[in-house]
Protein backbone atom coordinates (compact mmCIF):
# COMPACT_ATOMS: atom_id res chain seq x y z
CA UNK A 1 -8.14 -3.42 10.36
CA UNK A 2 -9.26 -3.07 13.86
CA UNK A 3 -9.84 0.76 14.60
CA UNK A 4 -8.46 1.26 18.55
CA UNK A 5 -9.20 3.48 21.35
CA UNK A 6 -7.36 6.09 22.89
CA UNK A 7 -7.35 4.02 25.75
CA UNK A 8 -6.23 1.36 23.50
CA UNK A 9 -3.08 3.36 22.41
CA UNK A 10 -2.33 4.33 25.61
CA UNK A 11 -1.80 0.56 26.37
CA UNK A 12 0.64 0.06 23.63
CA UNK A 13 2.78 2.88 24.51
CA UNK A 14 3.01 1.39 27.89
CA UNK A 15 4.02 -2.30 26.31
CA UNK A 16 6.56 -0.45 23.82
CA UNK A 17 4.58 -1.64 21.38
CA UNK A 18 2.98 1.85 20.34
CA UNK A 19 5.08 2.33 16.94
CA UNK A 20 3.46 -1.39 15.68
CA UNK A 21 0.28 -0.48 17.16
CA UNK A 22 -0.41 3.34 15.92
CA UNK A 23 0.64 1.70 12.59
CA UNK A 24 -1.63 -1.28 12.49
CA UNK A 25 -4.50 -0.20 14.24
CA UNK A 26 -4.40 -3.64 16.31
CA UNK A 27 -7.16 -2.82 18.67
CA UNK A 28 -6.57 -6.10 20.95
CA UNK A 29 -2.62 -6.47 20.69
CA UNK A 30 -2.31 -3.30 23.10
CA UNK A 31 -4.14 -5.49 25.55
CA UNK A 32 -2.10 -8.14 24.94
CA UNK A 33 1.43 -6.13 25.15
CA UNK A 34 -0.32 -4.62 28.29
CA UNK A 35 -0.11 -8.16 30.17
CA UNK A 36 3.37 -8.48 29.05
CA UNK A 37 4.90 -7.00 32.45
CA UNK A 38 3.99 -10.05 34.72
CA UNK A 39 5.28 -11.40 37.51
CA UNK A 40 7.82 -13.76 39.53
CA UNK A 41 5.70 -16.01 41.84
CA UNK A 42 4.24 -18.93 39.31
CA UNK A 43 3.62 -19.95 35.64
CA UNK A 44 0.78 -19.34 33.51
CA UNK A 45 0.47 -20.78 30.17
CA UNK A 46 -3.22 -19.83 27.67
CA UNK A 47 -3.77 -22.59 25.38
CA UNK A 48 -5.96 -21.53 22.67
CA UNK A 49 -7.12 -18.77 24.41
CA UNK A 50 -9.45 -16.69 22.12
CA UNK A 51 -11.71 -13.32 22.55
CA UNK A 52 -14.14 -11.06 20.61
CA UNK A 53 -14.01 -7.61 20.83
CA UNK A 54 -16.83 -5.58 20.72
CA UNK A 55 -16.50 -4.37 17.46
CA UNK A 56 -16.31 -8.20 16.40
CA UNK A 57 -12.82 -8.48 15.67
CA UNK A 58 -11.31 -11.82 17.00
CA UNK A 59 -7.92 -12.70 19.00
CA UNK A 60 -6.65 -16.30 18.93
CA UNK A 61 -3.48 -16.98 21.09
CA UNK A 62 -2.86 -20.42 20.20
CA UNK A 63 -0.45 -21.39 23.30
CA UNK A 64 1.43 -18.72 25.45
CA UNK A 65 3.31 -18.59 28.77
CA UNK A 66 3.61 -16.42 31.64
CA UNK A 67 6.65 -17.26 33.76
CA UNK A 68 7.62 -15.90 37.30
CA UNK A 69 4.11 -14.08 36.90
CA UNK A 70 2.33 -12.65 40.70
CA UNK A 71 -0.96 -12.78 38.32
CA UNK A 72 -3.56 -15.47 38.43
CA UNK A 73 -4.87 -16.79 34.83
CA UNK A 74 -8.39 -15.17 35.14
CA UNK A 75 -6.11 -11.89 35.77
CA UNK A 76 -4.09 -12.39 32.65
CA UNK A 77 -7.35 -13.64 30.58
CA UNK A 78 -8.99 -10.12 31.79
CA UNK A 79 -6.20 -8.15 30.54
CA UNK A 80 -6.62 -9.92 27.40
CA UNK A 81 -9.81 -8.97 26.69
CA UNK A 82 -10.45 -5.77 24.76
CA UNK A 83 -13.31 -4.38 26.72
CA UNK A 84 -12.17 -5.13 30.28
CA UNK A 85 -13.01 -1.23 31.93
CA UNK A 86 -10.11 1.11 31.66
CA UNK A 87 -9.83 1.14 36.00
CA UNK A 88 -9.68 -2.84 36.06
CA UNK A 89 -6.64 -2.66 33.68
CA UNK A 90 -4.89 0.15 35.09
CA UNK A 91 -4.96 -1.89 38.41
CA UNK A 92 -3.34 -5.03 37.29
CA UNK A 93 -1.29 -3.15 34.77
CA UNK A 94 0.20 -1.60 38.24
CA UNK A 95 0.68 -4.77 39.81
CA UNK A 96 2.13 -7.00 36.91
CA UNK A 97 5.97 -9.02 37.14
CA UNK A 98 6.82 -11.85 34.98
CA UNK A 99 10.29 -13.45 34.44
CA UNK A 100 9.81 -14.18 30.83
CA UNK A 101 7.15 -14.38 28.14
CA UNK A 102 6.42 -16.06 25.38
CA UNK A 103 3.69 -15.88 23.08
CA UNK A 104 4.80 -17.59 19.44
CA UNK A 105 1.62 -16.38 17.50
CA UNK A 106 -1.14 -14.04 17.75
CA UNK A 107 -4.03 -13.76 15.05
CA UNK A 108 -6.32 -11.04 14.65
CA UNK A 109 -9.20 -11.55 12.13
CA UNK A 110 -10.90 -8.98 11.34
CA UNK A 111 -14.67 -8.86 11.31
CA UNK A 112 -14.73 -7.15 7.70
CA UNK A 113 -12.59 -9.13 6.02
CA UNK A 114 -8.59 -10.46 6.64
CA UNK A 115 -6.25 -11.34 9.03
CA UNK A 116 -3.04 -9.72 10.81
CA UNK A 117 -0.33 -12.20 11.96
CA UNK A 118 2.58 -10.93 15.01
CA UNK A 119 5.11 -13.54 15.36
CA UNK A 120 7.16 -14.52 18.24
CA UNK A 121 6.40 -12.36 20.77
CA UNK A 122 9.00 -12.25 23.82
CA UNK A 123 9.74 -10.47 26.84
CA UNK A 124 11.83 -10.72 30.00
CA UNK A 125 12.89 -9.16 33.39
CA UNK A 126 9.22 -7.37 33.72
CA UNK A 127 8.40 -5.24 37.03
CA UNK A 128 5.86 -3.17 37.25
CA UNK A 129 6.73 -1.22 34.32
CA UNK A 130 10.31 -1.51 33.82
CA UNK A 131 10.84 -3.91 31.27
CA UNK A 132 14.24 -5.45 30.40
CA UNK A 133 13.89 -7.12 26.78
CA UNK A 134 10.63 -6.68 24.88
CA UNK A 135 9.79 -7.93 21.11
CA UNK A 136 8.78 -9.74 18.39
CA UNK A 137 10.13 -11.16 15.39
CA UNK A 138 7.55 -9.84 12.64
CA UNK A 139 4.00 -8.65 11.70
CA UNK A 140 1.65 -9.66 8.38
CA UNK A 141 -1.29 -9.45 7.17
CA UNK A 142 -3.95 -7.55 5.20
CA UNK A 143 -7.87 -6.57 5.56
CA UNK A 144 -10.47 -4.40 5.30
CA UNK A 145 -10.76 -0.58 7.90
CA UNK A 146 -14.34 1.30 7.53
CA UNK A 147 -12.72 3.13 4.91
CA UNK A 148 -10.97 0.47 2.66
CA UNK A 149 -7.99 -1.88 2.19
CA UNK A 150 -4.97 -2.06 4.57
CA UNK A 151 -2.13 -4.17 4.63
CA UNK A 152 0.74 -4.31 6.85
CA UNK A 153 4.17 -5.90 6.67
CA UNK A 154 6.93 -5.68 9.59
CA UNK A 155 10.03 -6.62 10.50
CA UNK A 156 11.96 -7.23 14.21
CA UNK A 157 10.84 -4.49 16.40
CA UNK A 158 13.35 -4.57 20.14
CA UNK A 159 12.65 -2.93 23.12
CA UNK A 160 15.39 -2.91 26.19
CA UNK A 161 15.56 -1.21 29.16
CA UNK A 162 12.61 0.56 29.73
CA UNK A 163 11.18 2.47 32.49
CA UNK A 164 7.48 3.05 31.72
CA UNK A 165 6.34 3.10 35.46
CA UNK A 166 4.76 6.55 35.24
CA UNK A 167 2.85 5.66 31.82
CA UNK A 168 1.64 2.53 34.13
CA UNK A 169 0.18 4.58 36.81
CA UNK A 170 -1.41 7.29 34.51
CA UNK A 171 -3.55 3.86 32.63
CA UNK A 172 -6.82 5.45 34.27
CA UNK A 173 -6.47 9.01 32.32
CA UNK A 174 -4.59 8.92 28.98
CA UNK A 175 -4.52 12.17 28.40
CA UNK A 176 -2.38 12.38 31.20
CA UNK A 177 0.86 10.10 30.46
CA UNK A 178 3.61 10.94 31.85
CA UNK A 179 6.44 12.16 30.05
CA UNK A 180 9.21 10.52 32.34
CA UNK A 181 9.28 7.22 31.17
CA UNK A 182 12.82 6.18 29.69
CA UNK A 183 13.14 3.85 26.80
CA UNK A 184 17.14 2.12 27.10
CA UNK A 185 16.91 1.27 23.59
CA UNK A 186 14.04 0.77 20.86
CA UNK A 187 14.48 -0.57 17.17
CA UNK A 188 12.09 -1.16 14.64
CA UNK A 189 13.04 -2.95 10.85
CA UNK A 190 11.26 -3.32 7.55
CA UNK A 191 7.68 -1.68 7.83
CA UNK A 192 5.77 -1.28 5.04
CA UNK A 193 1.51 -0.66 5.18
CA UNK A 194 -1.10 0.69 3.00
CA UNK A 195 -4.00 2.61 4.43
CA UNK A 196 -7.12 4.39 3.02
CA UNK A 197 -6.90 7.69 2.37
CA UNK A 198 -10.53 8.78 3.38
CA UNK A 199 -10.02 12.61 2.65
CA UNK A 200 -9.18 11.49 -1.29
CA UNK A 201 -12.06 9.41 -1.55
CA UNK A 202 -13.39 6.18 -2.32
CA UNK A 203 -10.62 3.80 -3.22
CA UNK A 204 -7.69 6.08 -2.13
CA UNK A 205 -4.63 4.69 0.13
CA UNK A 206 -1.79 6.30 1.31
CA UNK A 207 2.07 3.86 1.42
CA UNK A 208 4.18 4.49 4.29
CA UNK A 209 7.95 2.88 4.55
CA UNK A 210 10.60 2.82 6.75
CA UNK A 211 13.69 0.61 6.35
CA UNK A 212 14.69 1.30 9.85
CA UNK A 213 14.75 3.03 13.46
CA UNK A 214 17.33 3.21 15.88
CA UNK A 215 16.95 4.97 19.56
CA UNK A 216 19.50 4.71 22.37
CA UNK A 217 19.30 6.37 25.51
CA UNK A 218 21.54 6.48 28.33
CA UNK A 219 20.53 7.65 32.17
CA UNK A 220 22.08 8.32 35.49
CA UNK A 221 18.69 7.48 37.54
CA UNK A 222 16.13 9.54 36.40
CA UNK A 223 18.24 11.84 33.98
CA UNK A 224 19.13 11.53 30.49
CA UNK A 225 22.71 11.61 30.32
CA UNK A 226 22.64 11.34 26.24
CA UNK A 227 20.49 10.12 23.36
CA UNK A 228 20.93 8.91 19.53
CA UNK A 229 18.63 8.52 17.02
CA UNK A 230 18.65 7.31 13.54
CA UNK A 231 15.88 7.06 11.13
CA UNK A 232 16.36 5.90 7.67
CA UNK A 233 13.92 5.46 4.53
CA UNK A 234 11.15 6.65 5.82
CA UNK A 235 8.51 6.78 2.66
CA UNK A 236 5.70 9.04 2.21
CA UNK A 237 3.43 8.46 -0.63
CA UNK A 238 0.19 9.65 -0.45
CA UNK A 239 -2.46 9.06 -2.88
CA UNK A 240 -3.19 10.70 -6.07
CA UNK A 241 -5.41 13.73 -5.54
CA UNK A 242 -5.10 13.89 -1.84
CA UNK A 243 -4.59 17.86 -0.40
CA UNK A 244 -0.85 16.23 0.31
CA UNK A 245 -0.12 15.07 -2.98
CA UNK A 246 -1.36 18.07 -4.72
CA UNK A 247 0.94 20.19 -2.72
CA UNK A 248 3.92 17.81 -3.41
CA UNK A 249 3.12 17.73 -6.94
CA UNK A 250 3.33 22.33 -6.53
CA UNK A 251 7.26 21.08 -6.62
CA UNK A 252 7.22 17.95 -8.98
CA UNK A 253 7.69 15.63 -6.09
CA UNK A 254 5.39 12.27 -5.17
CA UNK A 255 6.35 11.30 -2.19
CA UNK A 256 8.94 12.18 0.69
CA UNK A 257 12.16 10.28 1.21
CA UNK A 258 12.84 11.13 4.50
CA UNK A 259 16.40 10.15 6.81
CA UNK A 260 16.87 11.76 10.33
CA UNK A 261 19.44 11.59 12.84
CA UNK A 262 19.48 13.45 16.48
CA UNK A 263 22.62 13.38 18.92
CA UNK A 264 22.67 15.37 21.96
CA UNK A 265 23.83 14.68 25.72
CA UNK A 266 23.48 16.76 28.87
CA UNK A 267 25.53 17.21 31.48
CA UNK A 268 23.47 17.79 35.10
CA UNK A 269 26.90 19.32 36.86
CA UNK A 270 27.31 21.98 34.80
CA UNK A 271 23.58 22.17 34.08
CA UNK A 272 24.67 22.04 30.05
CA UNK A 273 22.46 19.89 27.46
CA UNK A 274 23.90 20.29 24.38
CA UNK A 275 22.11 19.17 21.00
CA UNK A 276 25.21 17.79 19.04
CA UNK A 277 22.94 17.13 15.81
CA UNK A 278 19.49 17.11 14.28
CA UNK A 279 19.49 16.93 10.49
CA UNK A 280 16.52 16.21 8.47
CA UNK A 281 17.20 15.07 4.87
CA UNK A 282 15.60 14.31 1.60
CA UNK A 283 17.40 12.68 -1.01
CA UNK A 284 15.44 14.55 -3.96
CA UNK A 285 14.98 17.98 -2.03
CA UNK A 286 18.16 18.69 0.44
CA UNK A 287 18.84 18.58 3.96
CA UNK A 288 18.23 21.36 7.51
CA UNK A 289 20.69 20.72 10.10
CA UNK A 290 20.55 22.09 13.52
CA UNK A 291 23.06 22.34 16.22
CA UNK A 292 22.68 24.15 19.68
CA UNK A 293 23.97 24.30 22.99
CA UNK A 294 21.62 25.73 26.27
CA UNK A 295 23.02 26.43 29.63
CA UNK A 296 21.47 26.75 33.23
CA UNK A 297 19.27 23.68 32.47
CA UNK A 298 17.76 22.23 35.76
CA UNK A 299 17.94 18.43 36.36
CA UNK A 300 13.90 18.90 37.08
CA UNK A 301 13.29 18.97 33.29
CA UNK A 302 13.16 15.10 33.47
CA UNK A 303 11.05 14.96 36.44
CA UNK A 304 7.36 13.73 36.80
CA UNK A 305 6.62 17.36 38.32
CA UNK A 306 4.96 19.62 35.34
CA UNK A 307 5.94 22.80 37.38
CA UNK A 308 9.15 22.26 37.92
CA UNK A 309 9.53 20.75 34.18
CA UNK A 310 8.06 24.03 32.99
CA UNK A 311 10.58 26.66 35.69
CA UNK A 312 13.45 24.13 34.22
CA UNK A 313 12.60 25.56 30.61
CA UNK A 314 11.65 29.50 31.78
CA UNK A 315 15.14 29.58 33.62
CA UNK A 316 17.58 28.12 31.20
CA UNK A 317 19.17 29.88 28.47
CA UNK A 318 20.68 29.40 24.70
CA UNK A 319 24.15 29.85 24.21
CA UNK A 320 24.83 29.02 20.86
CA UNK A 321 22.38 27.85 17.71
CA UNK A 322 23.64 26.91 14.08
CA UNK A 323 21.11 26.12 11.30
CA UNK A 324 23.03 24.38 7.84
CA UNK A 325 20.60 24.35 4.85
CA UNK A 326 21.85 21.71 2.14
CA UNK A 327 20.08 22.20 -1.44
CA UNK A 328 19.44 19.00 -3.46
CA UNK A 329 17.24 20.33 -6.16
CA UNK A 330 14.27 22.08 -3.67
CA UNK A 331 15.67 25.45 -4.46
CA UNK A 332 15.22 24.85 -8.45
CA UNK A 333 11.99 23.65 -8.27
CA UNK A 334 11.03 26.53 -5.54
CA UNK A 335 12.07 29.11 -7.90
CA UNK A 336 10.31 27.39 -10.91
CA UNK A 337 7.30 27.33 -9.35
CA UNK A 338 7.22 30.62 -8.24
CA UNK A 339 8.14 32.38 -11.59
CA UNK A 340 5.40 30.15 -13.34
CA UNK A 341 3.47 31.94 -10.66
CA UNK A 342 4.57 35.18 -11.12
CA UNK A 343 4.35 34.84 -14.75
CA UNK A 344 8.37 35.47 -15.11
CA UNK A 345 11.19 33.27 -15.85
CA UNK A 346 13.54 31.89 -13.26
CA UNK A 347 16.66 33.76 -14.06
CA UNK A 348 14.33 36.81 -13.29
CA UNK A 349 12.97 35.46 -10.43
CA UNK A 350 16.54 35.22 -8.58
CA UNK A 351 17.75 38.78 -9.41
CA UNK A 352 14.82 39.45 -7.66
CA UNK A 353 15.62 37.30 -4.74
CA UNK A 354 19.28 38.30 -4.86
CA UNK A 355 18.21 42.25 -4.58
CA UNK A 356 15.64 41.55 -1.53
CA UNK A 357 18.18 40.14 0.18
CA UNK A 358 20.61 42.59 -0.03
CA UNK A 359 17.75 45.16 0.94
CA UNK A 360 15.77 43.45 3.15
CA UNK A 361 18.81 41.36 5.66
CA UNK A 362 20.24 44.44 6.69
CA UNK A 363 16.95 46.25 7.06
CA UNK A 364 15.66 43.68 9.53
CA UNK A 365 18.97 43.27 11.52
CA UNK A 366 18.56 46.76 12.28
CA UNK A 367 21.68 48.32 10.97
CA UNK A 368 24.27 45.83 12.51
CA UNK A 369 28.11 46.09 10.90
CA UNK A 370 27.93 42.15 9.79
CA UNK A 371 24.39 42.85 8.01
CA UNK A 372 25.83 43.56 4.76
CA UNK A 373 28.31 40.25 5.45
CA UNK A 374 25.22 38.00 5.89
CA UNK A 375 23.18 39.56 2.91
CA UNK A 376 26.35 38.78 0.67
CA UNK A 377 26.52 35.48 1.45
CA UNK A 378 22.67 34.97 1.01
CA UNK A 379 23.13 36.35 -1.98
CA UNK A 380 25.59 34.12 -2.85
CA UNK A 381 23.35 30.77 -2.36
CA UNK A 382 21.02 31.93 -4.18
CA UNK A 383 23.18 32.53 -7.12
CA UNK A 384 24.73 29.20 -6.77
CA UNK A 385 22.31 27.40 -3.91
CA UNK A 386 24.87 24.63 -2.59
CA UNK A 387 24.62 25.35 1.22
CA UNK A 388 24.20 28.10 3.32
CA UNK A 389 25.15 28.09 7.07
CA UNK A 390 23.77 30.55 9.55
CA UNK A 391 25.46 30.94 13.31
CA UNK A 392 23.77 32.74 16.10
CA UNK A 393 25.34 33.43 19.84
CA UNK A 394 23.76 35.95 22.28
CA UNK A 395 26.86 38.77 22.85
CA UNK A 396 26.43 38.30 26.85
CA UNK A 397 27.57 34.50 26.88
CA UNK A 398 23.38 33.24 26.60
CA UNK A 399 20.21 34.92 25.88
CA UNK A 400 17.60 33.36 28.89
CA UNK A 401 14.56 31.73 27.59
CA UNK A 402 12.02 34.14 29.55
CA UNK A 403 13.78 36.82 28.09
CA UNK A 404 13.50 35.79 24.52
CA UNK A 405 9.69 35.08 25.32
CA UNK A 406 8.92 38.67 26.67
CA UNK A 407 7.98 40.34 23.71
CA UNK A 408 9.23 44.24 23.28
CA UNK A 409 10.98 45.21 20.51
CA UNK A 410 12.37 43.04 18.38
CA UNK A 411 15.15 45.01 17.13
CA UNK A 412 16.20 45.07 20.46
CA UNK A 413 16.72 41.62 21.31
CA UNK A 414 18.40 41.46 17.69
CA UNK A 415 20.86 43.90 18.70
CA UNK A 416 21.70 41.27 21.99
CA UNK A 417 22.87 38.68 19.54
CA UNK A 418 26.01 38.52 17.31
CA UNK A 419 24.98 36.52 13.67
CA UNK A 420 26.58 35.04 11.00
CA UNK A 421 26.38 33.63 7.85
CA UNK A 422 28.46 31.21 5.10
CA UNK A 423 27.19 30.13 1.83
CA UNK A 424 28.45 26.98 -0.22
CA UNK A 425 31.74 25.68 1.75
């Protein structure tokens, strides 16, 4: 597989493309995502249109079109090419429109050995940056990286309603993206790739998976209004006798089977952004869940200004927090592993759990009347570890960021903040 740039990366975030791209490792198919916002003036179409990279990977677009585009064909060609200086590209990646674009195949070969297909390219309603529709229909192929074997298989991914303007004018400095670009909606279906897995030697791969990703976002102008995301099946299976593996094997696991979902909408009146849900799940290990609500959060948190981003954060406050742990064998295989440590058995191990608790929790909350409440009910997941939920809200209405920050006693700002706990319901 083609090994990219961080210049190269930074074009694929720009085209949307930066989920296939980071992936795959397509060093030229950021360039060609990155000529994707074209034009309105004429039509361009490449007909067998082919280019070597430097590193001696090849690019064949066998036919594409460019319509409504304000570029010229040698300006499309030169954004096409993987080794056109990083100033050149950030220019016309400024200055590109297009109506529509179609591009129905694009091959990679790769210079050690295999091939990566991406299928049906399209995209529409392109100016400078904002980008209506954006995809392509699927992604194959297999080959050879400096460090082994890759293959890569992909479903649909769907971009719409972007705003990626201020990723477009930050092309000439990576490092420097800006973090106010708005995706309207992104999707991504049926990945699956192998890559080496250098740090476990010779041979070694590592299988990622993902049956899906969902992310909708919804703005008034420049302000998030409210966001969903769903993740499902992501797969995590590193190879035998990697660091990773060895410290999944510590708890008889393999690999990760990983779903996530985040909810959370914010409401610039009232100055209110409220994170309705973010849980985290395995299927063979449990689930963290986090809900929380901040207050006197400034609208300038979603500008391009880094100083005002940062003030937004010092000045706002947390007015609520809830943290749900959901047990699905991790607890079992915690304790085993711990007593096989310790040299005990697990039904020792947890009476010695059970009695740090109900020494330690009302120790550390400094002497406050629900300690001995919240040690009981740790106590009581860890005799029967089903769930445990813990509840925090400041007892003046919200605890301010800078305030938290500060440092000082910690007993003190404990004593600010009212906390609860309920195991198994």
């Amino acid at each position: 597989m083609l090994r990219h740039s961080r210049r190269q990366v930074s074009y694929a975030t720009i085209a949307g493309a930066s989920l296939l791209t980071l992936a795959l490792g397509v060093g030229a198919f950021p360039r060609i995502a990155a000529a994707w916002p074209v034009g309105q003036d004429g039509t361009v179409t490449l007909d067998d249109f082919t280019v070597t990279a430097a590193n001696g990977n090849i690019v064949t677009i066998k036919h594409a079109e460019f319509e409504g585009t304000n570029l010229t064909e040698e300006e499309i060609k030169k954004l096409l090419t993987p080794d056109t200086p990083a100033d050149e590209e950030a220019a016309l990646a400024q200055k590109l429109k297009a109506g529509s674009i179609s591009i129905p195949l694009v091959d990679v070969a790769v210079k050690k050995g295999g091939a990566v297909h991406i299928h049906d390219v399209t995209a529409s309603d392109i100016d400078s940056g904002k980008i209506g529709k954006f995809g392509f229909a699927s992604v194959d192929g297999s080959g050879t990286d400096e460090d082994g074997p890759v293959s890569i298989k992909s479903g649909a991914f769907k971009m719409e309603n972007a705003d990626l303007a201020d990723a477009l004018g930050s092309l000439g400095n990576p490092s420097q993206i800006s973090p106010t670009n708005h995706l309207g909606y992104v999707s991504w279906q049926g990945v699956d790739f192998v890559v080496p897995d250098k740090e476990a030697g010779a041979g070694k791969t590592t299988h990622i998976a993902l049956t899906s990703f969902e992310l909708r976002n919804n703005y008034d102008g420049a302000i998030l209004k409210d966001a969903a995301m769903k993740l499902k099946g992501l797969i995590i299976e590193p190879s035998k006798g990697s660091e990773f593996a060895n410290n999944l094997a510590m708890m008889n696991y393999t690999r990760l089977e990983l779903n996530s979902t985040i909810a959370a909408h914010y409401d610039a009146a009232s100055k209110k952004f409220t994170l309705d849900d973010f849980t985290l799940d395995d299927a063979g290990a449990g689930a963290i869940g986090l809900k929380a609500s901040f207050e006197n959060i400034d609208p300038a948190l979603f500008g391009a200004d880094s100083a005002a981003r940062m003030g937004a954060v010092a000045d706002g406050a947390i007015s609520s927090l809830e943290i749900k742990v959901v047990n699905a064998g991790l607890f079992e295989k915690s304790i085993a592993f711990f007593a096989d440590q310790q040299k005990t058995t697990a039904a020792a191990l947890k009476k010695q759990w059970t009695d740090a608790a109900g020494q330690m929790l009302p120790a550390v909350l400094g002497g406050d009347p629900s300690a001995l409440k919240i040690a009981a009910e740790a106590q009581k997941f860890i005799g029967a570890p089903t769930n445990l939920t813990i509840a925090v809200h400041p007892k003046s209405g919200a605890l301010k960021f800078s305030d938290a920050m500060a440092g000082g006693d910690p007993m003190a700002l404990v004593s600010t903040l009212d906390i609860s706990a309920s195991a198994n319901k």
